[in-house]
N, C-alpha and C. Protein backbone atom coordinates (compact mmCIF):
# COMPACT_ATOMS: atom_id res chain seq x y z
N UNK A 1 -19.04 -4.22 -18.07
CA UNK A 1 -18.69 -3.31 -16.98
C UNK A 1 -17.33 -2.67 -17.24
N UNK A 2 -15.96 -3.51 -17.58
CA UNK A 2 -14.85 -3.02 -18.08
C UNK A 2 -15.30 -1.62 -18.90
N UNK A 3 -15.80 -1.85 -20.03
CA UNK A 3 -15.89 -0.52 -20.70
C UNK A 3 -16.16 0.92 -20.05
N UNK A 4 -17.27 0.08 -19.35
CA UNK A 4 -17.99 1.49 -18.77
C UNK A 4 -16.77 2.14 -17.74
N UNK A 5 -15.74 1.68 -16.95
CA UNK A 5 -14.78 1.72 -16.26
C UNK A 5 -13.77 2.79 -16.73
N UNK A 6 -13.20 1.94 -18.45
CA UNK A 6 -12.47 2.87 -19.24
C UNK A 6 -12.72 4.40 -19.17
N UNK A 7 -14.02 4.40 -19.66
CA UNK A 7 -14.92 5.92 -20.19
C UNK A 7 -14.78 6.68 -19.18
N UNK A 8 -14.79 6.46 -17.73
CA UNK A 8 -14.10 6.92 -16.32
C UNK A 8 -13.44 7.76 -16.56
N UNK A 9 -13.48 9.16 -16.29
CA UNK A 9 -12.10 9.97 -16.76
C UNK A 9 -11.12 9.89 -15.14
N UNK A 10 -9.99 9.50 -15.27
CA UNK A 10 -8.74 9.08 -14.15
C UNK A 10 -9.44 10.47 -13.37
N UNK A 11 -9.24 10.05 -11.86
CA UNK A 11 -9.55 11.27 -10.66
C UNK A 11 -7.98 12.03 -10.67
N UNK A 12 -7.48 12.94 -11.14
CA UNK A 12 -6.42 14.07 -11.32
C UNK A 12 -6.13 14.10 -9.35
N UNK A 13 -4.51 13.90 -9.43
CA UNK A 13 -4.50 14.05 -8.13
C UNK A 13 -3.73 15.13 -8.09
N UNK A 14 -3.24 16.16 -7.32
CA UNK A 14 -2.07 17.42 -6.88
C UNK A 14 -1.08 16.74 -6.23
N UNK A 15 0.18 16.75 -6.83
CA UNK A 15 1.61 16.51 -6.70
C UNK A 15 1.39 16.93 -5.16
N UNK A 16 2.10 15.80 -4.42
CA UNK A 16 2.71 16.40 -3.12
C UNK A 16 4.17 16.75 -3.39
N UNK A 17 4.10 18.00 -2.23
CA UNK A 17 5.61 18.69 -2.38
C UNK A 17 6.03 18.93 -0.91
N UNK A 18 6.99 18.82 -0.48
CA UNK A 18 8.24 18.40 0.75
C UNK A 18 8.89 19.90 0.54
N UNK A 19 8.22 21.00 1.75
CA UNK A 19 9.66 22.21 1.66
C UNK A 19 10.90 21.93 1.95
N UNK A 20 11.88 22.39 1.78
CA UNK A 20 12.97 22.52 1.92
C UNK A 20 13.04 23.30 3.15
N UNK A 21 13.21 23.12 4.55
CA UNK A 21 13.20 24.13 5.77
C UNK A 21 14.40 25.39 5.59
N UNK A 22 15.27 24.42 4.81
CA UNK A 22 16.79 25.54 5.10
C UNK A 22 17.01 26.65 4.15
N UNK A 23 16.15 26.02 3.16
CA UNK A 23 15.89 27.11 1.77
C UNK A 23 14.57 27.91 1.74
N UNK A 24 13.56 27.65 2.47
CA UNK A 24 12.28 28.17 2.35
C UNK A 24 12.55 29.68 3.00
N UNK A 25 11.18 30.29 3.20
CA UNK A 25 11.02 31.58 3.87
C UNK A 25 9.86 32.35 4.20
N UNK A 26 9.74 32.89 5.11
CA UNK A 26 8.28 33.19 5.42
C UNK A 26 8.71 34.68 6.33
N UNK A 27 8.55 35.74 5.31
CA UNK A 27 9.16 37.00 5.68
C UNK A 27 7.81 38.10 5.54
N UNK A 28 8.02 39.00 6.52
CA UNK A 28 7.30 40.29 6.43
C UNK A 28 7.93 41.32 6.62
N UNK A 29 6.84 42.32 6.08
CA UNK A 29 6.98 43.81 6.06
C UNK A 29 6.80 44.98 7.46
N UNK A 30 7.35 45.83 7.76
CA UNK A 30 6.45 46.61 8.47
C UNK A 30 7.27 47.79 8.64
N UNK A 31 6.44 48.87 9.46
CA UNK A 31 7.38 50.23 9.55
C UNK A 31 6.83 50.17 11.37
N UNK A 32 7.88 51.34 11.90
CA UNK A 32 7.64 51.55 13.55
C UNK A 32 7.94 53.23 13.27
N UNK A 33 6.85 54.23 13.37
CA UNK A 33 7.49 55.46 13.67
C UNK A 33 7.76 55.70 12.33
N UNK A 34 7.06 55.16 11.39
CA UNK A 34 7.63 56.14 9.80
C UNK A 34 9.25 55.11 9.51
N UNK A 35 10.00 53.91 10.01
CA UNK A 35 11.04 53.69 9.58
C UNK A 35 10.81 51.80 9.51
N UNK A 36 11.07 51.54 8.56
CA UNK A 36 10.66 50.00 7.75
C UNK A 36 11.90 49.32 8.58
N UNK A 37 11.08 47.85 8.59
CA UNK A 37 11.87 46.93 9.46
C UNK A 37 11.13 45.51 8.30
N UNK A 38 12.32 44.88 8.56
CA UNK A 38 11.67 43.37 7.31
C UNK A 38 11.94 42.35 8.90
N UNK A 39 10.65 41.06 8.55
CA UNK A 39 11.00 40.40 9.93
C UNK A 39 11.03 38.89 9.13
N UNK A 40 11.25 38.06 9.65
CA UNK A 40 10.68 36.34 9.53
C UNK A 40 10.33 35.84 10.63
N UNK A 41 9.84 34.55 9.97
CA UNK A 41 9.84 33.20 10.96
C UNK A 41 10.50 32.51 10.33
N UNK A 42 11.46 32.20 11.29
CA UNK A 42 12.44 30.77 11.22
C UNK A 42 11.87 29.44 11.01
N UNK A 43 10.49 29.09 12.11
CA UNK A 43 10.35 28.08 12.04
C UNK A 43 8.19 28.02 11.01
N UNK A 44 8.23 27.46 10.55
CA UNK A 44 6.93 26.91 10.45
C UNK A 44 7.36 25.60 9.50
N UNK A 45 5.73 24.62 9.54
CA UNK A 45 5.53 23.80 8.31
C UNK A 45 4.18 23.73 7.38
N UNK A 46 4.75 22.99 6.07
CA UNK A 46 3.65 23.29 5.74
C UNK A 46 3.23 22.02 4.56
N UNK A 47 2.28 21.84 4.05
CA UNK A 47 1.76 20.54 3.94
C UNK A 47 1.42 21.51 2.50
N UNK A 48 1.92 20.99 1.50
CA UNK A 48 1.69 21.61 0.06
C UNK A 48 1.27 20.65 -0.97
N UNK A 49 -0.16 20.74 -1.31
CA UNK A 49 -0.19 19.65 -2.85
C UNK A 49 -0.28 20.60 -3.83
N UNK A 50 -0.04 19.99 -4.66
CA UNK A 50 -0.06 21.31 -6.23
C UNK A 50 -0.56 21.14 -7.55
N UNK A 51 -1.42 21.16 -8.13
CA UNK A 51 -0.98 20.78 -9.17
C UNK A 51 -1.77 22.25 -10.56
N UNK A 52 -0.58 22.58 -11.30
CA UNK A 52 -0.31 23.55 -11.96
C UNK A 52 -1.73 23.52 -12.90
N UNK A 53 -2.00 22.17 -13.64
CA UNK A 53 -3.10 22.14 -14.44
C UNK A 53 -4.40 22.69 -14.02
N UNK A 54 -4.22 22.20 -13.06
CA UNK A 54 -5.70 22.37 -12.25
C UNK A 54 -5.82 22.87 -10.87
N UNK A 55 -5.28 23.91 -10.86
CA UNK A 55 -5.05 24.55 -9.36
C UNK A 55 -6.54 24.56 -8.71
N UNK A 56 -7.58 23.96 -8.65
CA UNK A 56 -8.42 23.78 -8.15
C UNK A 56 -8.68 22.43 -7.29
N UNK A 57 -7.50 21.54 -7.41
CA UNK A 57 -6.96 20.27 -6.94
C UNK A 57 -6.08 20.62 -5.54
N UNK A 58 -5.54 21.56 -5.83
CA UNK A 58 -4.31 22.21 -5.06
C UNK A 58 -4.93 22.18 -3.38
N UNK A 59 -3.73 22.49 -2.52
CA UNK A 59 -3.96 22.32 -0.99
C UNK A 59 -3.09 23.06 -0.08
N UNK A 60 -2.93 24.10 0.71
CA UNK A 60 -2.21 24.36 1.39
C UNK A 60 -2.40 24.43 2.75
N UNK A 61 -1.59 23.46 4.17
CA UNK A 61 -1.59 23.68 5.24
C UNK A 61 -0.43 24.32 5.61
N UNK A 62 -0.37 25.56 6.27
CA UNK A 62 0.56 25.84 6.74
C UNK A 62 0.77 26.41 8.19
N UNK A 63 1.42 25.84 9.22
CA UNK A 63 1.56 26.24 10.81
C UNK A 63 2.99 26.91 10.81
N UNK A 64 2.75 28.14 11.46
CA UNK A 64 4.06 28.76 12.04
C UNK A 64 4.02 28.72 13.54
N UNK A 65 4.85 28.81 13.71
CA UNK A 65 5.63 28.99 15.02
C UNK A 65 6.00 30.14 15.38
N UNK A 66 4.92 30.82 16.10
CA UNK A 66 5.04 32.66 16.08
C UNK A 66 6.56 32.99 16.81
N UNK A 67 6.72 31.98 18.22
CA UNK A 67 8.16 32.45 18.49
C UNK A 67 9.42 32.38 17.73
N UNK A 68 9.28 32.26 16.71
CA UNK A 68 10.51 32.01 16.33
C UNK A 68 10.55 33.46 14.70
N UNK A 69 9.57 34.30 15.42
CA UNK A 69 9.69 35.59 14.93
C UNK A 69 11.24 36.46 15.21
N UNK A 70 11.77 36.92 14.10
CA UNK A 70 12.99 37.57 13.92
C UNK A 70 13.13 39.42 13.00
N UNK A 71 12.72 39.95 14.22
CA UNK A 71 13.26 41.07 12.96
C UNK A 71 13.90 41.95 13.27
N UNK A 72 15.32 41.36 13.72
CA UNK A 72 16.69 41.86 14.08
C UNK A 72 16.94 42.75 15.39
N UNK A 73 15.97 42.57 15.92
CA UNK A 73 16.02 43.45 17.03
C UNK A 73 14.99 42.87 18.30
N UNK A 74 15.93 42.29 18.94
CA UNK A 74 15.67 41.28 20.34
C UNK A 74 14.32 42.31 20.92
N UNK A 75 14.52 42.93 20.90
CA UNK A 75 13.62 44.36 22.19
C UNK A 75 12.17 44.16 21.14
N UNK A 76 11.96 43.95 19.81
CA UNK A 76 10.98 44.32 19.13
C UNK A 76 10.14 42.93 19.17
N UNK A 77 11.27 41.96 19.19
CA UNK A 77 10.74 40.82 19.00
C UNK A 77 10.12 40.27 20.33
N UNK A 78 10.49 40.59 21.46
CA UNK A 78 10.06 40.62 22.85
C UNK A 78 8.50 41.17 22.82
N UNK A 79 8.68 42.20 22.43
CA UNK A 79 7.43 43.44 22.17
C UNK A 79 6.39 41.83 21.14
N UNK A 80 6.58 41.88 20.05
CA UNK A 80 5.48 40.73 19.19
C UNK A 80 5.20 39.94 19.92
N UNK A 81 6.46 39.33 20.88
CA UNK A 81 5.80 38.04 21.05
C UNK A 81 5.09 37.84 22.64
N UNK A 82 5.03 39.41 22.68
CA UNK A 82 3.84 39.32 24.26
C UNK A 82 2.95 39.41 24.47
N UNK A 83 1.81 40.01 25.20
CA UNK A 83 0.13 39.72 25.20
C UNK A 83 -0.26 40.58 24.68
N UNK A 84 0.25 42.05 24.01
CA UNK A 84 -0.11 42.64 23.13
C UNK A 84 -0.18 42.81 21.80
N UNK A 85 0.67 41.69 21.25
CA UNK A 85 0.74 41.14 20.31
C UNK A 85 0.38 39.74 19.64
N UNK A 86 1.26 38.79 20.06
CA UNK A 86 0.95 37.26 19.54
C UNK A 86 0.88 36.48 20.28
N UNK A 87 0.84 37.27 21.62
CA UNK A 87 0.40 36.40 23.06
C UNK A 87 0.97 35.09 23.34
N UNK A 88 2.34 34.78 22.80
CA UNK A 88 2.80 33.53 22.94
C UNK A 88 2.05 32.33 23.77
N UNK A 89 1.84 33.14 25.09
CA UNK A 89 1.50 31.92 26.25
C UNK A 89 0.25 31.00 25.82
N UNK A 90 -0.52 31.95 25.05
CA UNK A 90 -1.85 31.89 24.56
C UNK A 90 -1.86 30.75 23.10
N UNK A 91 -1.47 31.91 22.75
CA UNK A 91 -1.98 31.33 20.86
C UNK A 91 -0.05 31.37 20.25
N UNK A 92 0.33 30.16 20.57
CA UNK A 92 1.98 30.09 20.11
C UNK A 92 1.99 29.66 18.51
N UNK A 93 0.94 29.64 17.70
CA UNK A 93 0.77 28.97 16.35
C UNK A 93 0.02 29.82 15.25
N UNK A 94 0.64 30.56 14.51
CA UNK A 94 -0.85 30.85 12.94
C UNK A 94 -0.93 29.78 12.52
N UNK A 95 -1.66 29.51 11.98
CA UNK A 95 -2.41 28.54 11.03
C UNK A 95 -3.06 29.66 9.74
N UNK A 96 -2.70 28.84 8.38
CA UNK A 96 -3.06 29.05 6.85
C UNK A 96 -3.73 27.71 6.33
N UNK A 97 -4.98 27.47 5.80
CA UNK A 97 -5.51 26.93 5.01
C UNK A 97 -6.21 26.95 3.95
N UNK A 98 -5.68 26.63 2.85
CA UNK A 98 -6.66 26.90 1.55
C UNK A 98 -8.32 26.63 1.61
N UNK A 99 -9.03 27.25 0.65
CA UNK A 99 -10.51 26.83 0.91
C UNK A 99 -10.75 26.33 -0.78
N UNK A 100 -9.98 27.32 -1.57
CA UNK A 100 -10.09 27.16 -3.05
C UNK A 100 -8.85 28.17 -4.08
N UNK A 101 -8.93 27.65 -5.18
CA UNK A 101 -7.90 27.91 -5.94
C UNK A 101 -8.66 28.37 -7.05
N UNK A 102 -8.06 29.36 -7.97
CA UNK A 102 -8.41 30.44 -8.92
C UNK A 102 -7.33 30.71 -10.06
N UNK A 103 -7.69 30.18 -11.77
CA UNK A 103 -6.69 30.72 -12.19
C UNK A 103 -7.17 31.43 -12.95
N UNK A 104 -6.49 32.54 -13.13
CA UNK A 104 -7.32 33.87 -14.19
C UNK A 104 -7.02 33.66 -15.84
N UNK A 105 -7.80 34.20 -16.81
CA UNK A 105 -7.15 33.95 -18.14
C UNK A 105 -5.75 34.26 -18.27
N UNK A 106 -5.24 34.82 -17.28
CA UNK A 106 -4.01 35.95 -17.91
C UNK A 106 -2.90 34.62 -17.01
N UNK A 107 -3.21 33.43 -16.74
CA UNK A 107 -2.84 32.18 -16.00
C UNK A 107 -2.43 32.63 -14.55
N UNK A 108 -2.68 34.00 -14.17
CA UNK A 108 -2.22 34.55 -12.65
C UNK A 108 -3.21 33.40 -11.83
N UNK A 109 -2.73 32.94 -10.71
CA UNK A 109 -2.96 31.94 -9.72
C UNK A 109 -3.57 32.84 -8.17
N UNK A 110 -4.52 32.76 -7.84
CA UNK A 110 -5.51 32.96 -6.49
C UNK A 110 -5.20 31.91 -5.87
N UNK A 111 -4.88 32.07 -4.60
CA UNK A 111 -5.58 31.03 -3.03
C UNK A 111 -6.36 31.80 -2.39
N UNK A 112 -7.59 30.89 -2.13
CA UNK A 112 -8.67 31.72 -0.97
C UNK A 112 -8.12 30.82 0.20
N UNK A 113 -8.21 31.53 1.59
CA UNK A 113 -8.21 30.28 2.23
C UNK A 113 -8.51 31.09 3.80
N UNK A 114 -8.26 30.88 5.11
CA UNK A 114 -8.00 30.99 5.98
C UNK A 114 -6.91 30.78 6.96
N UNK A 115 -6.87 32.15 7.85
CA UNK A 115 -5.72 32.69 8.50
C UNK A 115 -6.51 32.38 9.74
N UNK A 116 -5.45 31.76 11.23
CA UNK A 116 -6.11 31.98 12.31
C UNK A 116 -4.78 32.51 13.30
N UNK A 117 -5.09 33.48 13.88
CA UNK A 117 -4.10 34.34 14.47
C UNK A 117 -4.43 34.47 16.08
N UNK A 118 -4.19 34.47 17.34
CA UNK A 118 -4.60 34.62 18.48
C UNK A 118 -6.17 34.33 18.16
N UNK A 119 -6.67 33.01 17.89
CA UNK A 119 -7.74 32.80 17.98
C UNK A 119 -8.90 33.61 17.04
N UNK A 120 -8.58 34.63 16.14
CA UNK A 120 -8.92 34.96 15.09
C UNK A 120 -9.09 34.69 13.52
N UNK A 121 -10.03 34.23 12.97
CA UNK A 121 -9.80 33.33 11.73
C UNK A 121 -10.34 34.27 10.79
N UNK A 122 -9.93 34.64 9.46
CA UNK A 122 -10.38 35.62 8.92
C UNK A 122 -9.85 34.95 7.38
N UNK A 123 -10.58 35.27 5.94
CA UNK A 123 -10.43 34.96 4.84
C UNK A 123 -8.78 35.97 4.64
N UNK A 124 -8.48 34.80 3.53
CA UNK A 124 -6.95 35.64 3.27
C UNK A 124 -6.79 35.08 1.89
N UNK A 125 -6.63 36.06 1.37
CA UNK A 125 -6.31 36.20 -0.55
C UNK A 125 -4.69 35.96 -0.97
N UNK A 126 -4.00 34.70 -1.39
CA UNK A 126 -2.74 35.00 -1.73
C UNK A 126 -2.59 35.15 -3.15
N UNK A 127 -1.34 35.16 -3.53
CA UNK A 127 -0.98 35.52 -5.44
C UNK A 127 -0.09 34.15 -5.20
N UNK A 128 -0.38 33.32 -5.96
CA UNK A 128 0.43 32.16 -5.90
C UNK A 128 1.34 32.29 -7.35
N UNK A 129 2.61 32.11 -7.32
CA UNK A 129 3.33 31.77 -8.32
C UNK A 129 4.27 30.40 -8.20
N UNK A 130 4.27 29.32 -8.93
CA UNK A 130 4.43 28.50 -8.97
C UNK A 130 5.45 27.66 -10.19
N UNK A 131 6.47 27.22 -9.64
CA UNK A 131 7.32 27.08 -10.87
C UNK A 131 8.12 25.40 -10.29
N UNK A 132 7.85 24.94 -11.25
CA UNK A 132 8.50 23.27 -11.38
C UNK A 132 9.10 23.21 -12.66
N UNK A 133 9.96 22.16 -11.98
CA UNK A 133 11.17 21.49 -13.42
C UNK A 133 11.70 20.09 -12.61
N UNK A 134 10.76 19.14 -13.48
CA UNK A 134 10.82 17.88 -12.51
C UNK A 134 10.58 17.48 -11.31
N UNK A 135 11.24 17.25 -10.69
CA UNK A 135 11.00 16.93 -9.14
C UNK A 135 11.20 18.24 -8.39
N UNK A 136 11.59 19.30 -8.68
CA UNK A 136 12.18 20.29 -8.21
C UNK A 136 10.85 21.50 -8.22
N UNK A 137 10.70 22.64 -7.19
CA UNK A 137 9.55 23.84 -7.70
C UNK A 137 9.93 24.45 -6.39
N UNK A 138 9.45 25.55 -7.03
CA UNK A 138 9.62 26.83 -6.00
C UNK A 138 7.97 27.01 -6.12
N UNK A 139 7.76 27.60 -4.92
CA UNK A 139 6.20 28.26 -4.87
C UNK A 139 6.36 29.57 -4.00
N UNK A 140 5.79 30.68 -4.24
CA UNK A 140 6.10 32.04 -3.80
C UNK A 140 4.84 32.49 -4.13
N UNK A 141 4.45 32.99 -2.69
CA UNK A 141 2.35 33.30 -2.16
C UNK A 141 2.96 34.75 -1.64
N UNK A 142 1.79 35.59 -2.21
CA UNK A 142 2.33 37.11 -1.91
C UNK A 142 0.84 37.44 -1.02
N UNK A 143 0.67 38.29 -0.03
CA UNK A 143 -0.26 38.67 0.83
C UNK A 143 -0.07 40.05 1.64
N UNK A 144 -1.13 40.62 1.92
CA UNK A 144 -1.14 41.71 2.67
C UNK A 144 -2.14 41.51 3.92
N UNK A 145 -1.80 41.55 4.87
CA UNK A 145 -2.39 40.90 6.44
C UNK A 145 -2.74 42.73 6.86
N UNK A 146 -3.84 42.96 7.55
CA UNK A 146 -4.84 43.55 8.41
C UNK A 146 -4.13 43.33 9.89
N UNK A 147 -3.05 43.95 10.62
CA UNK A 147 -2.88 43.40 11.60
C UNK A 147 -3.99 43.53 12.59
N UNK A 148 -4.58 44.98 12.99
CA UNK A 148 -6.02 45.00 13.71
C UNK A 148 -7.38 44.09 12.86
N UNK A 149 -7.37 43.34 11.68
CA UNK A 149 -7.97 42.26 11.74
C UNK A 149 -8.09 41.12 12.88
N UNK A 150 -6.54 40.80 12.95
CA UNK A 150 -6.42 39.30 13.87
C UNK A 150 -6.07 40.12 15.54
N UNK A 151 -6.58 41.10 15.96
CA UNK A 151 -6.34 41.56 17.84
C UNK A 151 -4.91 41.89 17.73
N UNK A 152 -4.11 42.05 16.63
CA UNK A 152 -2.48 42.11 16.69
C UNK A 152 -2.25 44.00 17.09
N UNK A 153 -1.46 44.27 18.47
CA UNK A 153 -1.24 45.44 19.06
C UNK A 153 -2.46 46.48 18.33
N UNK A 154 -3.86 46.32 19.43
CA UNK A 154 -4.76 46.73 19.32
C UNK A 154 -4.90 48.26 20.46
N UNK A 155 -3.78 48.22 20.82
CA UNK A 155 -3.99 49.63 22.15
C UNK A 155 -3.25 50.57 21.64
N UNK A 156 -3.37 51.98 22.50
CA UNK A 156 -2.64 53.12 21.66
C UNK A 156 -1.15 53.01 21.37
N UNK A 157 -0.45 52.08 22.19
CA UNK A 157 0.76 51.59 22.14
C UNK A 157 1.82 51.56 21.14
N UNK A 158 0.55 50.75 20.35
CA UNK A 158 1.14 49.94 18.96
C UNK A 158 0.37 50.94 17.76
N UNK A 159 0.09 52.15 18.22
CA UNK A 159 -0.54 53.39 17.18
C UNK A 159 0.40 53.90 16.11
N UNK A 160 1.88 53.35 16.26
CA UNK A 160 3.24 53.33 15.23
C UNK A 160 3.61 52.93 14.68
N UNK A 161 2.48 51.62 15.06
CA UNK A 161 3.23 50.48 13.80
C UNK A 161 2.51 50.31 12.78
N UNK A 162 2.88 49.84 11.04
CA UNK A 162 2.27 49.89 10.27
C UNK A 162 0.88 48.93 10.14
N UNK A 163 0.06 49.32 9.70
CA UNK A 163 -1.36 48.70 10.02
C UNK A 163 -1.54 47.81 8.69
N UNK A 164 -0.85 47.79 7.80
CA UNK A 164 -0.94 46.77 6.67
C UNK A 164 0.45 46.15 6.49
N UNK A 165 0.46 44.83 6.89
CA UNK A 165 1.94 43.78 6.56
C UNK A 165 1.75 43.08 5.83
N UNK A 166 2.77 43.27 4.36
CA UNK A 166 2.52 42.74 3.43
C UNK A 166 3.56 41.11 3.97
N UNK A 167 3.25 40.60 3.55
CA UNK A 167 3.72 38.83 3.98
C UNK A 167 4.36 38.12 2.27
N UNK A 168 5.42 37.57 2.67
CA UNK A 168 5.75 37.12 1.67
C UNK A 168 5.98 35.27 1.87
N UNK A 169 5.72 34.55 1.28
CA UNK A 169 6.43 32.87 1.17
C UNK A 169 6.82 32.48 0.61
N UNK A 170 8.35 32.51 0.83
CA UNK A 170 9.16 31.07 -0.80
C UNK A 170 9.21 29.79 -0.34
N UNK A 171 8.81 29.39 -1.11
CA UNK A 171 9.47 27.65 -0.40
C UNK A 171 9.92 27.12 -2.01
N UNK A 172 11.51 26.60 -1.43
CA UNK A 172 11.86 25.31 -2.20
C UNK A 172 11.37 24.16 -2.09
N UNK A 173 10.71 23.75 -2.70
CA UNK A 173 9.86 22.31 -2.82
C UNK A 173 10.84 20.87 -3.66
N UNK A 174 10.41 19.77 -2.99
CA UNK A 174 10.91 18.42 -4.18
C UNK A 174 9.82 17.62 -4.04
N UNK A 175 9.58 16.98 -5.19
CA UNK A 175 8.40 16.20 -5.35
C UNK A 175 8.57 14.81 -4.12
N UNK A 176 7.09 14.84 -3.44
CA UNK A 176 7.44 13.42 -3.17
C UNK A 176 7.03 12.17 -3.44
């Protein structure tokens, strides 16, 4: 029985990785009226396994915390975070989950996964780039969000704001 045990090829597990909150980032794009505004969230977390060999091992949970949207301008951020937008009272959380991982010959890195936004869940394509040196890695997921995908300022209101937000994520990671 031992032998047959050996011949076992080991089950490959994905590195867990611990963001860094104070170093990470979770920033977007957008325009109002033809004039660009960059925003974040301060707060989210996110539950990251990784592993570079076999990004098909890999895992991403990630929850934000829609109030804690910032994009420099109190009056705008009021505007996102009300029922025409991210409905705080309602739906105070996105949620990101991987479904599967993709690496191309050219070693460029895919996440498929799912986005759920005011109760809207919709497939979402990121560009994962991924970089370790020991215990240490940065991971940086590039995306472009559909805001009238997820009900986000669906009335003539919000007819000024840009209809494609490209989304960006760094996180400083340490192995744990």
């Amino acid at each position: 029985m031992l032998p047959i045990l050996i011949l076992l090829p080991n089950a490959a597990q994905a590195r867990d990785w611990q963001a860094d909150a104070a170093q990470s980032t979770l920033t977007f794009k957008g325009s109002y009226q033809g004039e660009a505004f960059e925003g974040k969230f301060k707060k989210f977390e996110s539950a990251i396994s990784y592993d570079d060999a076999d990004a098909a091992k890999s895992k991403f949970d990630v929850k934000v915390d829609l109030a804690s949207v910032d994009t420099a301008s109190s009056e705008r951020d009021d505007s996102l975070k009300g029922a025409d937008f991210f409905d705080l009272k309602k739906f105070p959380q996105a949620h990101f989950v991987t479904t599967s991982f993709a690496k191309g010959a050219d070693g460029t890195v895919t996440a498929q996964g799912t986005l759920t936004i005011r109760d809207q869940t919709k497939p979402v394509t990121l560009k994962v780039k991924f970089a370790a040196t020991g215990d240490k890695a940065t991971l940086d997921v590039d995306t472009t969000l559909k805001r009238i995908d997820f009900g986000l300022g669906t009335g003539k209101d919000w007819a000024d704001i840009s209809a494609d937000i490209p989304v960006h994520g760094h996180l400083v990671l340490s192995g744990k």
